[in-house]
Protein backbone atom coordinates (compact mmCIF):
# COMPACT_ATOMS: atom_id res chain seq x y z
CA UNK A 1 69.91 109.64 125.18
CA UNK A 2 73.15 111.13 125.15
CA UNK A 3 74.37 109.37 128.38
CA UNK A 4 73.19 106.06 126.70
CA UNK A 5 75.13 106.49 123.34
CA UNK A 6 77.95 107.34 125.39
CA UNK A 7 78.03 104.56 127.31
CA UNK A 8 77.41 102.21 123.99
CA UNK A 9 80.28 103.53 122.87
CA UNK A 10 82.80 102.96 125.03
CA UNK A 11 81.37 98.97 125.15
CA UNK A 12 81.35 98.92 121.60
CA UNK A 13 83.89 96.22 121.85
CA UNK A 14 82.16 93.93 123.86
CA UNK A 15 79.38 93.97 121.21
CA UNK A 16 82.18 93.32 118.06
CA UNK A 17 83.77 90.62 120.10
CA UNK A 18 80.41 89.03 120.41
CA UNK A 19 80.31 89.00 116.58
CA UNK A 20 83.40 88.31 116.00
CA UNK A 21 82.99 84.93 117.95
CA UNK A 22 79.93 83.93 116.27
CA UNK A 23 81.64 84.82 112.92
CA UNK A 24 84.70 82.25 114.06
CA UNK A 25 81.67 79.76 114.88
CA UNK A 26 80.41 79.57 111.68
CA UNK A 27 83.76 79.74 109.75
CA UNK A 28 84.62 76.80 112.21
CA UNK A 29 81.71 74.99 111.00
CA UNK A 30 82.80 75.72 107.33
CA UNK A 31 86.64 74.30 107.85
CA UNK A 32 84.93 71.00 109.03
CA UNK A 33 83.97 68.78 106.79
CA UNK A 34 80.32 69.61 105.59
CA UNK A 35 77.73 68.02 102.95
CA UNK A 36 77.87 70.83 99.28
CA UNK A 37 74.26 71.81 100.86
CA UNK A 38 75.65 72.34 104.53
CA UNK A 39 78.36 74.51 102.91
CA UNK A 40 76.15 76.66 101.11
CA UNK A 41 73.65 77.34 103.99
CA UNK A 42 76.88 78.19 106.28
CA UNK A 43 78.46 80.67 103.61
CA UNK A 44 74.38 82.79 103.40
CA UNK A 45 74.93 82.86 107.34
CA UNK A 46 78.58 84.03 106.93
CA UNK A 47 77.47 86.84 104.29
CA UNK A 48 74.58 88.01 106.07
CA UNK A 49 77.30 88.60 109.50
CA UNK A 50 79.38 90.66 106.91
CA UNK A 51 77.83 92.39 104.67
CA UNK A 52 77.54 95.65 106.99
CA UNK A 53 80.88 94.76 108.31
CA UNK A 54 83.39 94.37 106.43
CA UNK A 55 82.45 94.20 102.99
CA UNK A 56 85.71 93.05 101.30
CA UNK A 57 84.75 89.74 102.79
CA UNK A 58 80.75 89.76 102.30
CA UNK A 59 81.83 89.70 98.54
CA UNK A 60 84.45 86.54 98.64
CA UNK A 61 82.49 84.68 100.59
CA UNK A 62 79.43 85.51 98.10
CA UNK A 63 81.54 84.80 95.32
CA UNK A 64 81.88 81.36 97.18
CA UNK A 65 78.22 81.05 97.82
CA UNK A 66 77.45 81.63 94.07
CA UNK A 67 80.48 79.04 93.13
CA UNK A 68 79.03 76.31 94.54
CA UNK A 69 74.78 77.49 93.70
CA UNK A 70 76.61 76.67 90.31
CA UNK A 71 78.02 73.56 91.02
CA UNK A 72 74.85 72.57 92.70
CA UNK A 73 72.81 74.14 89.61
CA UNK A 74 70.59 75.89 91.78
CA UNK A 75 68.86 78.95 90.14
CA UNK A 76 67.20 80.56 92.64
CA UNK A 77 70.62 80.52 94.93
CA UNK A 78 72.39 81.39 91.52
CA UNK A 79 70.19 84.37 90.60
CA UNK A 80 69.91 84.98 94.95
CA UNK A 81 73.82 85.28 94.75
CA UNK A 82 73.90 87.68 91.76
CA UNK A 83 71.58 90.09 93.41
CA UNK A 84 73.60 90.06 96.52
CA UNK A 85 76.81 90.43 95.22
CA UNK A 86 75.93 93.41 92.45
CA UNK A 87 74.59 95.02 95.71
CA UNK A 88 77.65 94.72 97.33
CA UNK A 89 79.93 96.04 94.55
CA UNK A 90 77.99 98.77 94.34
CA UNK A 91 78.51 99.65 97.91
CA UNK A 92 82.44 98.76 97.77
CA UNK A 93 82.54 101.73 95.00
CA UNK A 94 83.25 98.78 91.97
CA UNK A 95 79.66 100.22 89.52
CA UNK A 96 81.07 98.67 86.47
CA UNK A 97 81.16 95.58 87.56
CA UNK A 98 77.86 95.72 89.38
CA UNK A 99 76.22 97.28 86.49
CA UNK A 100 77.43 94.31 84.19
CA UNK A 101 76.57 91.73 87.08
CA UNK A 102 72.86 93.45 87.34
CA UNK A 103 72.16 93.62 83.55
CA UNK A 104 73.19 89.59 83.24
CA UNK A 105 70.30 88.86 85.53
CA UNK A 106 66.85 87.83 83.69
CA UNK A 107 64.03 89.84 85.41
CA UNK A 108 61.39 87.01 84.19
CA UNK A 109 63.64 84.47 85.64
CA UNK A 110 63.56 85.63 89.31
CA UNK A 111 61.04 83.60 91.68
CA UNK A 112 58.61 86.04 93.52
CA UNK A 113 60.69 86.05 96.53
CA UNK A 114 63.66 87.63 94.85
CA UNK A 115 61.91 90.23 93.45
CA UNK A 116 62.42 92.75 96.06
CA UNK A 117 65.89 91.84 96.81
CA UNK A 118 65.86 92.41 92.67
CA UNK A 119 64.57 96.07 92.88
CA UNK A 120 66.23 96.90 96.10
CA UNK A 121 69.91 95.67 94.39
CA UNK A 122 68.87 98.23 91.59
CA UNK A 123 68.08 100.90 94.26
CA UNK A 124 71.40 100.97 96.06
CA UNK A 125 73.27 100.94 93.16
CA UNK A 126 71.58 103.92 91.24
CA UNK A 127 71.72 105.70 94.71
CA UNK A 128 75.37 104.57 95.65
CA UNK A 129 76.39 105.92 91.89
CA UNK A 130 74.63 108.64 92.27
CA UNK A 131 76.09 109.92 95.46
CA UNK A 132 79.15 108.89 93.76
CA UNK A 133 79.14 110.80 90.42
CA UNK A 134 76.69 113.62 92.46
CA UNK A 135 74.66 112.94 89.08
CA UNK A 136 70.87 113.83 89.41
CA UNK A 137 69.46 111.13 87.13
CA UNK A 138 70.74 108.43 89.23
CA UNK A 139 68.80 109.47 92.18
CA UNK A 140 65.58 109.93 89.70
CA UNK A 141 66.41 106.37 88.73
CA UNK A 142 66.60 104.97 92.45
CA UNK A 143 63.31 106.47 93.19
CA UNK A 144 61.58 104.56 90.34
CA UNK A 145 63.23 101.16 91.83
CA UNK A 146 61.78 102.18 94.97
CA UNK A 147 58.39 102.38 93.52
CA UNK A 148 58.77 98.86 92.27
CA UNK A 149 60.19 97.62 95.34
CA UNK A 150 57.38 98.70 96.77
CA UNK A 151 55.06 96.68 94.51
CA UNK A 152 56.25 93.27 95.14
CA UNK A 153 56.77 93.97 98.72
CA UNK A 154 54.26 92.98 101.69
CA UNK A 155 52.34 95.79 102.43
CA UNK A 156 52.47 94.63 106.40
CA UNK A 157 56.45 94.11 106.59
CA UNK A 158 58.82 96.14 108.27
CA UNK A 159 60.79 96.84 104.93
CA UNK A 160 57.82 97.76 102.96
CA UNK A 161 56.93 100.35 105.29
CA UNK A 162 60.38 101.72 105.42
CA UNK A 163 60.39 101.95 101.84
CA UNK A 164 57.34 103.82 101.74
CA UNK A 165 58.42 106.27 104.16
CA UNK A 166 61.60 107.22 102.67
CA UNK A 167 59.49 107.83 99.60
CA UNK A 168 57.17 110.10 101.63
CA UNK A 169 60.32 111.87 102.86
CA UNK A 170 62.30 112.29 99.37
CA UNK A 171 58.67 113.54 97.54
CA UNK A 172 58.62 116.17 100.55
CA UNK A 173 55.91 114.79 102.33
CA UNK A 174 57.65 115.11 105.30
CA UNK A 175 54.34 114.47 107.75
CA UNK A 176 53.36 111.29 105.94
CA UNK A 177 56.63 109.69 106.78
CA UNK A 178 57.19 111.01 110.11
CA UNK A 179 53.55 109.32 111.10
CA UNK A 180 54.82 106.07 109.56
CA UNK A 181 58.32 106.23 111.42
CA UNK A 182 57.38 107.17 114.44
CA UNK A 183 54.66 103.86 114.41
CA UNK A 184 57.43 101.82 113.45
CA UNK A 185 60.07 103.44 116.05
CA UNK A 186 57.52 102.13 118.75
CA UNK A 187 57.02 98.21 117.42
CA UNK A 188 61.11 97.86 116.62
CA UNK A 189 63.96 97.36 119.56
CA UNK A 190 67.67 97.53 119.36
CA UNK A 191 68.19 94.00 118.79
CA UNK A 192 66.35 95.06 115.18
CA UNK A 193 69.28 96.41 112.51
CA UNK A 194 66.59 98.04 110.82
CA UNK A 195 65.44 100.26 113.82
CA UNK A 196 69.10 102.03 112.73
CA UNK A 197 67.26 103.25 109.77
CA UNK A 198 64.10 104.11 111.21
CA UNK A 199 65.67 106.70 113.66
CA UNK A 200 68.34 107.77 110.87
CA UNK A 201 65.07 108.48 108.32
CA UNK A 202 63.55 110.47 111.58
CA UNK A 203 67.04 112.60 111.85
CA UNK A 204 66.88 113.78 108.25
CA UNK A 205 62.90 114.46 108.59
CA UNK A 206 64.02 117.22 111.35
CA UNK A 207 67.72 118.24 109.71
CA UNK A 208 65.27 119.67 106.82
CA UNK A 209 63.15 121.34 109.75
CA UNK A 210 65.76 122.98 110.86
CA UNK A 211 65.25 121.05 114.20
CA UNK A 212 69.03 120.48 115.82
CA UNK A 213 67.74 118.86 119.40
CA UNK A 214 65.77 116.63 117.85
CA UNK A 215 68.37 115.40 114.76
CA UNK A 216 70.46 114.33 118.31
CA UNK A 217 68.08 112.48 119.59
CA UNK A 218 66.99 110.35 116.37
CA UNK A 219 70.78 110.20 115.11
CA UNK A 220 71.90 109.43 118.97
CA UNK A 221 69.05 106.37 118.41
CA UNK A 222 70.13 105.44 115.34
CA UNK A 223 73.75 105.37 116.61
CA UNK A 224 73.45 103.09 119.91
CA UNK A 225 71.56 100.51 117.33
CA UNK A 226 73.92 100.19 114.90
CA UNK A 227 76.69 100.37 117.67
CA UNK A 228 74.79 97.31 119.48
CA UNK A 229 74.00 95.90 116.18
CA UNK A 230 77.79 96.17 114.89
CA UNK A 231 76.98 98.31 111.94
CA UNK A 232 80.17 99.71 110.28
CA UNK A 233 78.14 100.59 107.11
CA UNK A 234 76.77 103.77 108.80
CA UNK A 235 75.27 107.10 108.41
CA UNK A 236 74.21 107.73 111.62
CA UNK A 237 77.67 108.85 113.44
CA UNK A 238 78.67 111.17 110.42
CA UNK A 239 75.40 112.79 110.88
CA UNK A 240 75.97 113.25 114.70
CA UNK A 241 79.36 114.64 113.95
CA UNK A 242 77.78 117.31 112.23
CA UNK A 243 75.08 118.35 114.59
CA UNK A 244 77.53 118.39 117.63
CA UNK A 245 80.06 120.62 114.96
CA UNK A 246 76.71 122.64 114.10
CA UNK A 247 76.25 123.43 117.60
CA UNK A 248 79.96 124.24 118.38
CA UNK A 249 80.69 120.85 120.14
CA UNK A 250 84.13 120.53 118.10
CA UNK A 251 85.41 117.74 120.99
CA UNK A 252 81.98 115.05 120.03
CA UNK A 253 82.01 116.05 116.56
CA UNK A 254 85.75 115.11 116.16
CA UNK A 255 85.37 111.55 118.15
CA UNK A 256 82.03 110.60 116.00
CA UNK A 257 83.71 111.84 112.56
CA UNK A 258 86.95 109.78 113.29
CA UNK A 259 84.86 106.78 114.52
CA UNK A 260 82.39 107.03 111.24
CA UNK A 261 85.34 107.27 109.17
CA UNK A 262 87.15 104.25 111.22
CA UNK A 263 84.23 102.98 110.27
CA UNK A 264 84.18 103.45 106.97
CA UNK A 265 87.69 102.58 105.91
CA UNK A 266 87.18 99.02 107.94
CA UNK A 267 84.11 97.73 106.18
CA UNK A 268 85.59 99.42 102.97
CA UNK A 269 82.16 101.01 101.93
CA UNK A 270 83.29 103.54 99.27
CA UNK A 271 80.69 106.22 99.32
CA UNK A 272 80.76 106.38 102.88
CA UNK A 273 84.14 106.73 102.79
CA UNK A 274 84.21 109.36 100.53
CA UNK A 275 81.16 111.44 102.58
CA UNK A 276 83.12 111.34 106.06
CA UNK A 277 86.41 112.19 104.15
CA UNK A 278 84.29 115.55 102.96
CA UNK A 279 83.09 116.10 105.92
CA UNK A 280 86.37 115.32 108.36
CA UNK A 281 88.80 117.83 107.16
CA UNK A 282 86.25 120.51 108.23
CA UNK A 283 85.95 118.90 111.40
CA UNK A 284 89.06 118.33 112.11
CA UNK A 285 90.53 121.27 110.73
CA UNK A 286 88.15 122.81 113.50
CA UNK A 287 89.56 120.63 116.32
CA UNK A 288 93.06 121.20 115.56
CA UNK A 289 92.53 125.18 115.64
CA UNK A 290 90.51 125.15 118.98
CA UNK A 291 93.45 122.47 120.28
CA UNK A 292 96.02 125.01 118.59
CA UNK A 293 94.62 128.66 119.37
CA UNK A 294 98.18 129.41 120.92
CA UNK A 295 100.31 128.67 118.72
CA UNK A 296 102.06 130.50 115.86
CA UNK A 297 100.10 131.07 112.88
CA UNK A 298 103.17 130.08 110.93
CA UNK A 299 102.55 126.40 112.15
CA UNK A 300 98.94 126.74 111.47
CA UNK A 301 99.51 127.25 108.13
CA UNK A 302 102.43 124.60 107.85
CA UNK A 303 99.80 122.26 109.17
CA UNK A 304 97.23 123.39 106.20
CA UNK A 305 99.91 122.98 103.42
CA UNK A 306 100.42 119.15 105.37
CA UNK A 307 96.26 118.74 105.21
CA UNK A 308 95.98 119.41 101.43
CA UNK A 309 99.01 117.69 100.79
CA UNK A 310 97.76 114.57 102.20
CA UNK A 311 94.44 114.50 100.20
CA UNK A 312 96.34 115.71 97.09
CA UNK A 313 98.36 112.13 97.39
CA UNK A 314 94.54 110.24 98.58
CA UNK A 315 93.34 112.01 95.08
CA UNK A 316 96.35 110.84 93.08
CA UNK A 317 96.55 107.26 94.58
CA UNK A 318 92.50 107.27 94.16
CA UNK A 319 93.09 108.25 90.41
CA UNK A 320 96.00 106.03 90.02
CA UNK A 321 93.66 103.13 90.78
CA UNK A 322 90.41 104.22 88.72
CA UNK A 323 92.68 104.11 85.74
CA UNK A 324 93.85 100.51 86.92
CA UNK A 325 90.15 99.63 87.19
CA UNK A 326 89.72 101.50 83.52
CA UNK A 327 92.21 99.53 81.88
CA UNK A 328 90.89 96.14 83.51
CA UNK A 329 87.23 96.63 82.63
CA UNK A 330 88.50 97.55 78.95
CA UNK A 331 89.96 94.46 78.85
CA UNK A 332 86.75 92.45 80.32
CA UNK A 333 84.86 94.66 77.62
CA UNK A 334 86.91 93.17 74.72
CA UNK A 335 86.40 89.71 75.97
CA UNK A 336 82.79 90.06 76.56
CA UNK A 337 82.38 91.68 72.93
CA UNK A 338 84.24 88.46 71.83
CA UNK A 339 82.14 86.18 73.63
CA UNK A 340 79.33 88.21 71.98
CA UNK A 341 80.32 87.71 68.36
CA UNK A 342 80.38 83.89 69.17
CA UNK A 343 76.91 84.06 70.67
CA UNK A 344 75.90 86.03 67.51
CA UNK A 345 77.00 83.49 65.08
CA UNK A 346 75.99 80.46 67.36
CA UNK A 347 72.59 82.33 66.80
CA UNK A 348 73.02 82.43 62.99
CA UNK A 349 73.34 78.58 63.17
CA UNK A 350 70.43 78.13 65.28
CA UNK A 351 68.15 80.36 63.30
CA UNK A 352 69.21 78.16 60.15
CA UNK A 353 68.41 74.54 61.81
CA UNK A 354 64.88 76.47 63.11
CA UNK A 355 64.29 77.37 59.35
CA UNK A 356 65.35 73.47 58.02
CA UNK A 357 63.27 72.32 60.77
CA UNK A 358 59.89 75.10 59.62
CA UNK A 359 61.12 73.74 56.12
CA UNK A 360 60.28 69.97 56.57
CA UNK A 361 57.16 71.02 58.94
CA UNK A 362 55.57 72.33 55.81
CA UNK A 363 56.84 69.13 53.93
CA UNK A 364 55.02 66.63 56.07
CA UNK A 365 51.92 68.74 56.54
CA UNK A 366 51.73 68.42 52.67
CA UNK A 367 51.84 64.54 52.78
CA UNK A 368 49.41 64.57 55.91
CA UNK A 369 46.54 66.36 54.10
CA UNK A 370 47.60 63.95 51.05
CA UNK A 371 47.16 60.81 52.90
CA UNK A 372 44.13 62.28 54.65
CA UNK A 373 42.94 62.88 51.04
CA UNK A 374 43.37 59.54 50.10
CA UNK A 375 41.68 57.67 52.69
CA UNK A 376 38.60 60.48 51.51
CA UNK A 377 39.04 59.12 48.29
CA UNK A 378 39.25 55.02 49.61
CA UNK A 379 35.83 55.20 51.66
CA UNK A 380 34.08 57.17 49.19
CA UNK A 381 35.30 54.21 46.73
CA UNK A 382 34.38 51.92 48.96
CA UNK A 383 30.44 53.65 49.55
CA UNK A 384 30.14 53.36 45.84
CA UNK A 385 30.78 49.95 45.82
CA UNK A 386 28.31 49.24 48.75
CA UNK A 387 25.52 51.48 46.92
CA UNK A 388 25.81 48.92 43.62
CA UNK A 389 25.76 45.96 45.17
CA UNK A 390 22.94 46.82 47.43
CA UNK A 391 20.88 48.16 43.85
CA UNK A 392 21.74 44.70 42.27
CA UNK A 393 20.69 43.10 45.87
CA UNK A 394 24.00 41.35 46.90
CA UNK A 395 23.68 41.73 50.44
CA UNK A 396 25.45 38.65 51.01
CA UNK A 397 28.77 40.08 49.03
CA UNK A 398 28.22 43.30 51.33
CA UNK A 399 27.99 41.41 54.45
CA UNK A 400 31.10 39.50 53.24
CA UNK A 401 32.79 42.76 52.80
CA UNK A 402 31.68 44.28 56.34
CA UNK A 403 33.01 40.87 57.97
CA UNK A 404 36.38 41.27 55.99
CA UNK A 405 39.72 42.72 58.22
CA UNK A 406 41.36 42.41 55.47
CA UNK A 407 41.33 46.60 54.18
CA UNK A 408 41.55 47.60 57.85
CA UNK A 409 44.37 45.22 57.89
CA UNK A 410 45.85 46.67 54.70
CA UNK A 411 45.14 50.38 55.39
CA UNK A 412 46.85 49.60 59.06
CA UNK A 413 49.85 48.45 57.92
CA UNK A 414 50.25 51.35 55.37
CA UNK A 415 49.45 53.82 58.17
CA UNK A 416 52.37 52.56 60.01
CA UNK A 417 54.45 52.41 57.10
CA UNK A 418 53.67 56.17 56.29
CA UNK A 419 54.49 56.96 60.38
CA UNK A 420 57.49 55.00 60.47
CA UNK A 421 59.04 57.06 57.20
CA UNK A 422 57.62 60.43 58.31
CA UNK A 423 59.16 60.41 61.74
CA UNK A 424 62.55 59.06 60.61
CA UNK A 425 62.54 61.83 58.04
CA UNK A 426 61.49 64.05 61.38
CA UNK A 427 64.68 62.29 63.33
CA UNK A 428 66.43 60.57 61.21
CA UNK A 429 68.61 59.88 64.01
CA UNK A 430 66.08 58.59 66.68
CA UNK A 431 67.25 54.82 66.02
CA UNK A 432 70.86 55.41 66.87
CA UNK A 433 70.40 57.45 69.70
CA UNK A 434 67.55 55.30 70.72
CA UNK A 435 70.36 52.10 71.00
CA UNK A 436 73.08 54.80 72.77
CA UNK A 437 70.32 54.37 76.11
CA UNK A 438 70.83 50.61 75.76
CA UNK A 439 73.33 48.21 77.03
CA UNK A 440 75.69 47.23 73.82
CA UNK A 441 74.50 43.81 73.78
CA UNK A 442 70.40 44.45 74.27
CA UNK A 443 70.58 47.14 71.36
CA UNK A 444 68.62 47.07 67.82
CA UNK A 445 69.39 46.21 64.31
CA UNK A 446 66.53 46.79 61.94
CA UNK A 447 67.23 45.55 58.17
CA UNK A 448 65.27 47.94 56.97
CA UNK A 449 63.68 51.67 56.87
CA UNK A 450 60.92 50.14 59.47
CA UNK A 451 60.05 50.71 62.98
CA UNK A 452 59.45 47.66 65.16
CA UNK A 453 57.03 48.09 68.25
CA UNK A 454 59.08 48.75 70.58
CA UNK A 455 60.87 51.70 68.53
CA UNK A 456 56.93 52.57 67.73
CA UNK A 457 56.12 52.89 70.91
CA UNK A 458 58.73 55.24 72.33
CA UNK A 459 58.48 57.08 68.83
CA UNK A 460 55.14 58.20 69.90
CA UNK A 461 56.69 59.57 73.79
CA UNK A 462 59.01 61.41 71.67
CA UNK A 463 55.95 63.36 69.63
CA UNK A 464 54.90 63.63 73.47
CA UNK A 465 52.27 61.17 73.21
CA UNK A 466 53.42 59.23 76.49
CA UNK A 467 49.84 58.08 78.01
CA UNK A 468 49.66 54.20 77.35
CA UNK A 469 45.95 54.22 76.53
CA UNK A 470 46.62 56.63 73.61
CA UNK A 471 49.24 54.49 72.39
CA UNK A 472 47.44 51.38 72.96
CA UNK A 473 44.36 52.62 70.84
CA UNK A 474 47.07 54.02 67.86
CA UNK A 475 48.57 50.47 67.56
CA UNK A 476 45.54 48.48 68.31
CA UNK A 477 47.32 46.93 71.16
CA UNK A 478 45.46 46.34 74.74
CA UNK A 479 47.11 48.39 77.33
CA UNK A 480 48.58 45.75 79.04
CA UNK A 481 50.81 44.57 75.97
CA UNK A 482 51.85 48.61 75.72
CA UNK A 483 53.07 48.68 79.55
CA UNK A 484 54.92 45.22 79.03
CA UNK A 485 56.81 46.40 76.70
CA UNK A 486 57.41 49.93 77.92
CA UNK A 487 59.09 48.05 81.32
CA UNK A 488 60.71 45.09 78.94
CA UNK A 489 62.60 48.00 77.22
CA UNK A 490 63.46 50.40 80.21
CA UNK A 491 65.23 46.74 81.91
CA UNK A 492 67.36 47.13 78.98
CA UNK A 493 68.71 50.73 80.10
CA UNK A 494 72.16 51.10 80.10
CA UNK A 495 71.36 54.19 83.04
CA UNK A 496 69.37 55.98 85.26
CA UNK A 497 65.53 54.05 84.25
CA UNK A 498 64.21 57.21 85.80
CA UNK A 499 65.64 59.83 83.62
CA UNK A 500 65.36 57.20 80.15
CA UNK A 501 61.77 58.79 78.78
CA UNK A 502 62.91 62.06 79.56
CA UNK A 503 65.80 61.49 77.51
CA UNK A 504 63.88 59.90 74.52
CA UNK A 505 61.48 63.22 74.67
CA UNK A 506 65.24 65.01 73.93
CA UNK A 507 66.24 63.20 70.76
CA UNK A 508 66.79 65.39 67.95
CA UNK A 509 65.92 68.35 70.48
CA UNK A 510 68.14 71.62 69.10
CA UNK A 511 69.80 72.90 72.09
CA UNK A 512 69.91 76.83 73.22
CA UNK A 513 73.09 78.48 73.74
């Protein structure tokens, strides 16, 4: 195995050149000129090239991605571009702003497939700050992401089953994940990225066994894949820097430390930056002693004071820019608390209108059970008047009366009446931005506080009564005479005839901020 990973190694170029030119083929693609939709499928392929490569440009070209899922007003590739680029702040060291980014996301807006790319954004970052801050809570926190990662994810899929074994291995159930790993080692390749993890996961199993032969061998796997696969975010060369240094191999441990940290600083991964930095100066201060056991102890020393010198300035320049990063998210803060009060009071306004609105609810259910009263009061009138005539035997006056249309005609006419002033007390409004749909010269002028049919008619789609029979049988028109005049009035559209009911069933709607 060691032969192999050697031999990876020194064509690792070949394999980043080969990325490199499919990377140029789809930026090529991008400079030409492309539909919005082409675009956006080209940037996801772009991303998914760098985001274990270089990760500087995994998040501008996500930031891209979600620019135009915005334009487009695309949720799903909206709240799909959030996840992805919280995930990769957290990795490039920037928590604040992935924190923020995270938190803005609405859990109950995600679609079922995002869920796991959801949970697993909320994993890294917990972990990444974590490893960070060395803070125990954010590990505790990762593992409870992990268990509901593991919830939404298929129970047959490669991920899932990783996911389960690295909780196996972290609840020291070291057998349990070694069984599932070693299942999944045999059904993966090297053309799979995630066979990197597999073997990695295998390493750690036997690094707590005390096992050193057989960390090489999973690490030295884990290595040639992400080697092959181009893989700069890495653990798997640090760890085989170790082992060889654990073993007194100072010459590989040196050449896999320096390419892990190469590594590192190139795809701009902070915590793995910061973990081969730990790890290096012992290394290396190893290397240069074996490479320096002649020489004068004075040097030596010299070479020591150079050492912590150097990481003294990394520390101060480091420091320098967290406070640069301090003073920039204090100034986001104060905008976002800003934006905040506005929110508040546009919620104070809404809240008011909501209570106006409750207000003249109660007003009109008063006058319904009124007018519902009356009519009681009308037939029961009307029964009484039946029951006399029919005692004094005027069956001909009661047939009369039957025959008449003249009270259904009445009553009719007052139940419009009473519609027509409820609902323009309900949107008083409607009529005017009823004619604002129309072309200027086909719109309405009504003399007076009335409804004609036409107005009627779409009145009744607003209250979300849109089925033509229903409003046939309200207005005692046949359904024919309702459709005619339903496609008479949407000729008179001043746009889009598809969109004009939808925008009738918004009139007098009270928007959300």
């Amino acid at each position: 195995m060691q032969r192999e990973l050697g031999q990876v190694l020194r064509t690792s170029e070949r394999f980043e050149q080969h990325k490199l030119r499919k990377i140029e083929g789809i930026k090529s693609s991008l400079r030409r000129n492309q539909t919005i939709e082409k675009r956006e499928d080209l940037l996801f392929q772009i991303i998914q090239e760098y985001r274990k490569y270089q990760i500087d440009s995994a998040i501008s070209y996500t930031q891209q991605y979600r620019d135009i899922a915005e334009r487009l007003k695309d949720p799903e590739r909206i709240n799909q571009a959030s996840i992805l680029l919280a995930r990769l702040l957290s990795s490039a060291g920037k928590f604040i702003e992935s924190g923020n980014l995270l938190r803005q996301i609405k859990r109950d807006s995600l679609s079922a497939a995002l869920l796991p790319d959801y949970f697993d954004a909320f994993l890294a970052f917990n972990s990444h700050y974590g490893q960070s801050s060395n803070t125990e809570r954010y590990f505790t926190q990762s593992e409870i992401y992990r268990d509901s990662l593991l919830t939404v994810l298929d129970s047959s899929s490669l991920d899932y089953n990783i996911a389960l074994a690295t909780k196996h291995l972290f609840h020291n159930e070291a057998e349990k994940a070694k069984e599932i790993l070693l299942q999944l080692l045999r059904q993966t390749t090297d053309n799979q990225p995630e066979r990197a993890v597999i073997a990695y996961l295998m390493g750690i199993i036997y690094k707590n066994e005390g096992d050193i032969e057989k960390q090489l061998y999973y690490f030295s796997i884990s290595a040639i894949t992400d080697i092959k696969q181009v893989v700069k975010d890495n653990a798997s060369l640090q760890s085989l820097a170790l082992c060889y240094y654990e073993v007194g191999d100072i010459d590989k441990a040196f050449t896999f430390i320096q390419k892990a940290i190469d590594d590192a600083v190139f795809s701009n991964v902070r915590y793995r930056t910061l973990e081969n930095s730990s790890f290096y100066s012992i290394i290396n201060a190893s290397f240069q002693e074996k490479e320096a056991e002649q020489k004068r102890v004075l040097r030596e020393n010299l070479m020591v004071i150079s050492l912590l010198t150097l990481l003294l300035v990394i520390a101060l320049f480091i420091l320098f820019k967290q406070i640069q990063k301090l003073k920039a998210t204090r100034a986001d803060l104060h905008e976002a608390n800003q934006a905040l009060l506005r929110l508040n009071e546009e919620l104070r306004q809404v809240n008011t209108d909501l209570s106006e609105a409750n207000h003249i609810k109660e007003e009109y259910i008063t006058q319904f059970f009124d007018i519902c009263s009356s009519y009681i009061d009308k037939i029961e009138e009307q029964r009484a008047t039946v029951r006399k005539k029919f005692a004094q035997g005027k069956l001909d006056d009661i047939s009369k009366m039957l025959k008449s249309q003249d009270v259904v005609k009445h009553e009719l006419e007052d139940l419009y009446r009473n519609f027509d002033v409820i609902f323009l007390n309900l949107y008083p409004s409607f009529i005017d931005d009823f004619n604002k749909l129309l072309r200027p010269e086909e719109r309405m002028n009504l003399d007076n506080n009335e409804l004609n049919t036409e107005l009627r008619i779409f009145a009744l789609i607003r209250l979300g009564i849109a089925d033509s029979a229903k409003i046939a049988s309200f207005l005692r028109y046949s359904l024919r005479t309702v459709y005619n005049y339903r496609v008479k009035v949407r000729n008179k559209v001043a746009g889009s005839k598809d969109e004009f009911e939808d925008k009738i069933r918004d009139i007098g709607t009270i928007r959300s901020f």
